[in-house]
Protein backbone atom coordinates (compact mmCIF):
# COMPACT_ATOMS: atom_id res chain seq x y z
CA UNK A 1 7.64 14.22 16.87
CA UNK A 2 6.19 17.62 15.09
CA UNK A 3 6.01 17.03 11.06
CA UNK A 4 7.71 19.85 9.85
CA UNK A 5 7.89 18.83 6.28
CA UNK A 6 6.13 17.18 4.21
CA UNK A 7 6.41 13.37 4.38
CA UNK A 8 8.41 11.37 1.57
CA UNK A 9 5.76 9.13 0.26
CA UNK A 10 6.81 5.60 0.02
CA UNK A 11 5.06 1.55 -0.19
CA UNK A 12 6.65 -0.85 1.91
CA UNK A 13 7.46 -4.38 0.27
CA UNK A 14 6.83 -6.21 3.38
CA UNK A 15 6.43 -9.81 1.73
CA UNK A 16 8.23 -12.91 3.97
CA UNK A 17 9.29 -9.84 6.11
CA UNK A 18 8.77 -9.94 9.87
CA UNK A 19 6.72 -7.28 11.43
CA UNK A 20 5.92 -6.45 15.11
CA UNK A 21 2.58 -5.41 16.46
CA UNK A 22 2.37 -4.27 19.94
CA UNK A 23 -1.57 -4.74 20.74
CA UNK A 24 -3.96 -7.13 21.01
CA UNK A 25 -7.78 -5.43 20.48
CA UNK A 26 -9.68 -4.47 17.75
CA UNK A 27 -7.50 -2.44 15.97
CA UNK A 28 -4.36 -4.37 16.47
CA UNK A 29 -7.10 -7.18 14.61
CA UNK A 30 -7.63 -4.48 11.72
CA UNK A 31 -3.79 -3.67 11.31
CA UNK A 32 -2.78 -6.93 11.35
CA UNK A 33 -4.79 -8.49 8.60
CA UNK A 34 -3.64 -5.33 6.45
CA UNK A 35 -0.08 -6.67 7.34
CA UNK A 36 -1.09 -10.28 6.21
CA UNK A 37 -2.18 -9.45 2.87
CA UNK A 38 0.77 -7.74 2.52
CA UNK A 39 2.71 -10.98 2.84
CA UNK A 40 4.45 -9.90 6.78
CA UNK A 41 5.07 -12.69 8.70
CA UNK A 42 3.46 -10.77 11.60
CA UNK A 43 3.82 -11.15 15.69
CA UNK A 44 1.89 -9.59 18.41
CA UNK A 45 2.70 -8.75 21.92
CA UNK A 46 0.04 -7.52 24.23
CA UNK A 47 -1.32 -7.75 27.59
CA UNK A 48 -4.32 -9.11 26.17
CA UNK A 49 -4.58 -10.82 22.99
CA UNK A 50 -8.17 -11.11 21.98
CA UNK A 51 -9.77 -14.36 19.97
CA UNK A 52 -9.57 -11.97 17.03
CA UNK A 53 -6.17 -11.69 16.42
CA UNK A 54 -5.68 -15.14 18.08
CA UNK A 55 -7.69 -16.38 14.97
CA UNK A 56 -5.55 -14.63 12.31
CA UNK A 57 -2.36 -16.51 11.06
CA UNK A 58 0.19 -14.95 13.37
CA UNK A 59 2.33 -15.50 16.53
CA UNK A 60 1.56 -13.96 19.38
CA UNK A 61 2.77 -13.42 23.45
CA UNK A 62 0.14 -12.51 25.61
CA UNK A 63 2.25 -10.32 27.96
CA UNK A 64 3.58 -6.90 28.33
CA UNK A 65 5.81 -5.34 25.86
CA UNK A 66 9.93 -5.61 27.01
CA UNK A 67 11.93 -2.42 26.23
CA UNK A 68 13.86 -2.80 22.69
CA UNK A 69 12.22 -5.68 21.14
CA UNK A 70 11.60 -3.76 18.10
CA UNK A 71 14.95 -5.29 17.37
CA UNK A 72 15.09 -7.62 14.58
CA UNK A 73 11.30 -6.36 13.01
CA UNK A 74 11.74 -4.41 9.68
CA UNK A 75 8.31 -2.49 10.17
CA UNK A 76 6.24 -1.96 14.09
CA UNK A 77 2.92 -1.16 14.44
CA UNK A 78 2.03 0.55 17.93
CA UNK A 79 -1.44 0.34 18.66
CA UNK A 80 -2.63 -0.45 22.81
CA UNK A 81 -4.42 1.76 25.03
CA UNK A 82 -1.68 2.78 26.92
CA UNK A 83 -0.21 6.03 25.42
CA UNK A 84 3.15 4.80 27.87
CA UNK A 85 3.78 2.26 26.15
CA UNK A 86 2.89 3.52 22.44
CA UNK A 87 5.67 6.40 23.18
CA UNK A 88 8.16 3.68 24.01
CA UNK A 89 7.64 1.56 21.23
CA UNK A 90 8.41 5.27 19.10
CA UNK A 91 11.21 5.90 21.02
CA UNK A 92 12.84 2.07 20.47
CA UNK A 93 12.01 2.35 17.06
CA UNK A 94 14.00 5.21 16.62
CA UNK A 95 17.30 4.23 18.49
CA UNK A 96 16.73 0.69 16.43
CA UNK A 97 16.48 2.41 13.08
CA UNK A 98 13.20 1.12 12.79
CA UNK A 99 9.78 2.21 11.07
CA UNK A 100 7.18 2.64 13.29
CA UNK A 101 3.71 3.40 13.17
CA UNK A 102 1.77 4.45 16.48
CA UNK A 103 -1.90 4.40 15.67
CA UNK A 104 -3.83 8.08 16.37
CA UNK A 105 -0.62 9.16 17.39
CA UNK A 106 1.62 10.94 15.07
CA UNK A 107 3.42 12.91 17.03
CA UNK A 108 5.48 9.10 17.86
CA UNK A 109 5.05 7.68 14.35
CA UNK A 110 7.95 7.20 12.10
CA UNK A 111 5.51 6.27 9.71
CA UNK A 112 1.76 7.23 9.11
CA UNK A 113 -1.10 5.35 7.23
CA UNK A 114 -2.31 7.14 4.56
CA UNK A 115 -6.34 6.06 3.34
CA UNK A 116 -6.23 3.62 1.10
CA UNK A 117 -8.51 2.46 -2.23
CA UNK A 118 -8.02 -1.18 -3.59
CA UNK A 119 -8.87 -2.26 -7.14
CA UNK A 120 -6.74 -5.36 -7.45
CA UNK A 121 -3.21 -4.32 -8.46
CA UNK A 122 -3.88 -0.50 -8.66
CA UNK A 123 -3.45 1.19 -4.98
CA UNK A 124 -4.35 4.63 -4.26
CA UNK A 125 -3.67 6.23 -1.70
CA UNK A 126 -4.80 9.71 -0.11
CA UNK A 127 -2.57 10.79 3.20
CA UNK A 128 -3.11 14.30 5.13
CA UNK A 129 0.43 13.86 6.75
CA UNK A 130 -1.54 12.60 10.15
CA UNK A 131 -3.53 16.21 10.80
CA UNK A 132 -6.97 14.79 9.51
CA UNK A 133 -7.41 10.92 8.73
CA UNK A 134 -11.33 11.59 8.56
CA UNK A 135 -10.48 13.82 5.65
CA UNK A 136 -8.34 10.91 4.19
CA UNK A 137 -11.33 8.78 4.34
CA UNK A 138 -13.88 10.96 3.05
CA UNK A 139 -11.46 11.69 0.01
CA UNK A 140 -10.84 7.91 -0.68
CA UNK A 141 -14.55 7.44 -0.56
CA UNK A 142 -14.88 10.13 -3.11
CA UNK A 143 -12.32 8.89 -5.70
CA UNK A 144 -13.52 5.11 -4.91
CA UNK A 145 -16.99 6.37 -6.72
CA UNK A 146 -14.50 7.29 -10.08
CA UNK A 147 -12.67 3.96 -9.70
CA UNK A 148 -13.99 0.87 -10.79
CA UNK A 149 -13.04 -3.09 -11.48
CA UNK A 150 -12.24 -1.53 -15.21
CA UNK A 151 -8.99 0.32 -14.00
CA UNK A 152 -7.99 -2.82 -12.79
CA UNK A 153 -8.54 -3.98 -16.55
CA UNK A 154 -7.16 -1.31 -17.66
CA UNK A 155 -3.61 -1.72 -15.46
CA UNK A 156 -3.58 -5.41 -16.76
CA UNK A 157 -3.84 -4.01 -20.28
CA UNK A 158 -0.68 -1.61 -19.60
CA UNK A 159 1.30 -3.96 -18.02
CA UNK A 160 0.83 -6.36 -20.76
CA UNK A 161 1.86 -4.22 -23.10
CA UNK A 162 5.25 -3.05 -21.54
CA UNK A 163 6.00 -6.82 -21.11
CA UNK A 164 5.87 -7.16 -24.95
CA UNK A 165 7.82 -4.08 -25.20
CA UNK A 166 10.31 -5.31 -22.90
CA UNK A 167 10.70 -9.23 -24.84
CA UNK A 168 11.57 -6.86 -27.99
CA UNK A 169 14.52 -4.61 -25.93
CA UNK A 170 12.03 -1.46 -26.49
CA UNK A 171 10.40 1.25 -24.57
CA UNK A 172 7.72 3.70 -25.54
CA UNK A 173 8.15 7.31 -24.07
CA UNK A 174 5.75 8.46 -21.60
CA UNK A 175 3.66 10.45 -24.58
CA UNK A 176 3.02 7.73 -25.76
CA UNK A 177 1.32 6.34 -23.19
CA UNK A 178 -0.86 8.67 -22.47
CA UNK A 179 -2.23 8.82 -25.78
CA UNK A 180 -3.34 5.09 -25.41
CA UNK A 181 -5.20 6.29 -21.91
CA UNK A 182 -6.90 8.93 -23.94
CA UNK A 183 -7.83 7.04 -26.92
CA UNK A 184 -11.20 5.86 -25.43
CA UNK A 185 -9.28 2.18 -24.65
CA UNK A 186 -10.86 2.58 -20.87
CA UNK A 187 -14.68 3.29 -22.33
CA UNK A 188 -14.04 0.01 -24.30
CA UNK A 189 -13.64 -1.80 -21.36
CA UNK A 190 -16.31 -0.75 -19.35
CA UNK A 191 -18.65 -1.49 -22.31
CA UNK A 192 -16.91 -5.30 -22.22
CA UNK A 193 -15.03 -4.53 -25.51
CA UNK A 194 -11.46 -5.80 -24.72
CA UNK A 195 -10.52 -6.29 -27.94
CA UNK A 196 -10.94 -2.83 -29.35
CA UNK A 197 -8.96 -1.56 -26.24
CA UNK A 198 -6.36 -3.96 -26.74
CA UNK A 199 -6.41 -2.82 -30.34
CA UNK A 200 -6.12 0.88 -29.85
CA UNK A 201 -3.41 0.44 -27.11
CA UNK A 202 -1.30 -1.28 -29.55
CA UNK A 203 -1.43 1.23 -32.24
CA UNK A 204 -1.06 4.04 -29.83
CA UNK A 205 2.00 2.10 -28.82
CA UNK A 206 3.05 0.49 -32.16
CA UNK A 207 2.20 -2.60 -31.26
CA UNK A 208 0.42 -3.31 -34.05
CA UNK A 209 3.22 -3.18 -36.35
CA UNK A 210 5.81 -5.61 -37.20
CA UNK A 211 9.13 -4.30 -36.15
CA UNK A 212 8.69 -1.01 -34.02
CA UNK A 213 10.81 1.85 -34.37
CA UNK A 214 13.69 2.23 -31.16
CA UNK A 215 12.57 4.71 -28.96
CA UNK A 216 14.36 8.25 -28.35
């Protein structure tokens, strides 16, 4: 299928959700423990299922795929050597109402993998709609040399805060916000100084007071 427009962004909650894999090689092995630490409750189907994925905490059928199994899966990842049988998957997805994602082939992909950069909780992402995944990479290799362990920090920090917000009925407008980020709160915790960040997020926020203002 041609992309025409630009794709709608989204991250899939796939937790105690069952997914479908159709292949059993190397890079079924790669999507599937993606899928895992997600939280799917993952099955594979393949001619061959290699002691890879055998290893991994999944089910799996070592035979050919059947015509409409998609059925039942929330989320399918296509990914054999068989372009036949990729298309298929596609095409059952889409009379299913299913999400599918066919690996180096977006023209029968539902869905498309975007790079992605892990720093515990924070998760960014860099997609090229499916024309250049090398470009994907190189950029998430760029911005991974601007993120470090102390935006995780940092995100802990936040969602700290808008917990204790929250416990008091309040909210803090997005200005707000951002002047915490740009009060020097991150340099503060790359130089192992939590308490001064926690300190200058709070008065940014009004943390530090007794009873805050509501907010407009």
């Amino acid at each position: 299928m041609p992309v025409t427009a630009k794709p709608y962004p989204v991250v899939l909650l796939l937790e105690g959700r069952r997914v479908l894999v159709v292949g059993g090689g190397a890079v079924a092995a790669s999507k599937v423990i993606g899928l895992l630490g997600a939280g799917a409750v993952v099955h594979v189907v393949a001619r061959e299922v290699l002691p890879d994925v055998r290893a991994l905490p999944v089910t799996w059928d070592e035979r050919p795929y059947r015509p409409g199994e998609v059925a039942g899966y929330r989320y399918v990842v296509a990914c054999t050597d068989d372009p036949s049988v990729n298309r298929q998957v596609f095409e059952d997805g889409e009379a299913a109402g299913i999400w599918v994602n066919a690996a180096d082939d977006p023209s029968h992909c539902s869905v498309t993998l975007p790079a992605r950069l892990d720093r515990g909780n924070l998760l960014v992402t860099v997609s090229t709609s499916g024309h250049s995944p090398a470009l994907s990479g190189w950029l998430r290799d760029r911005l991974a040399e601007q993120l470090g362990p102390e935006h995780d920090t940092l995100l802990d920090l936040l969602a700290d805060a808008r917990e204790a917000l929250a416990a008091r009925g309040l909210s803090r407008p997005v200005a707000d916000w951002r002047a915490a980020l740009d009060s020097g709160m991150l340099d503060d915790i790359r130089a192992g100084r939590l308490a001064e960040a926690t300190e200058r997020l709070h008065a940014a926020l009004g943390l530090d007071q007794g009873i805050l203002p509501e907010s407009s």
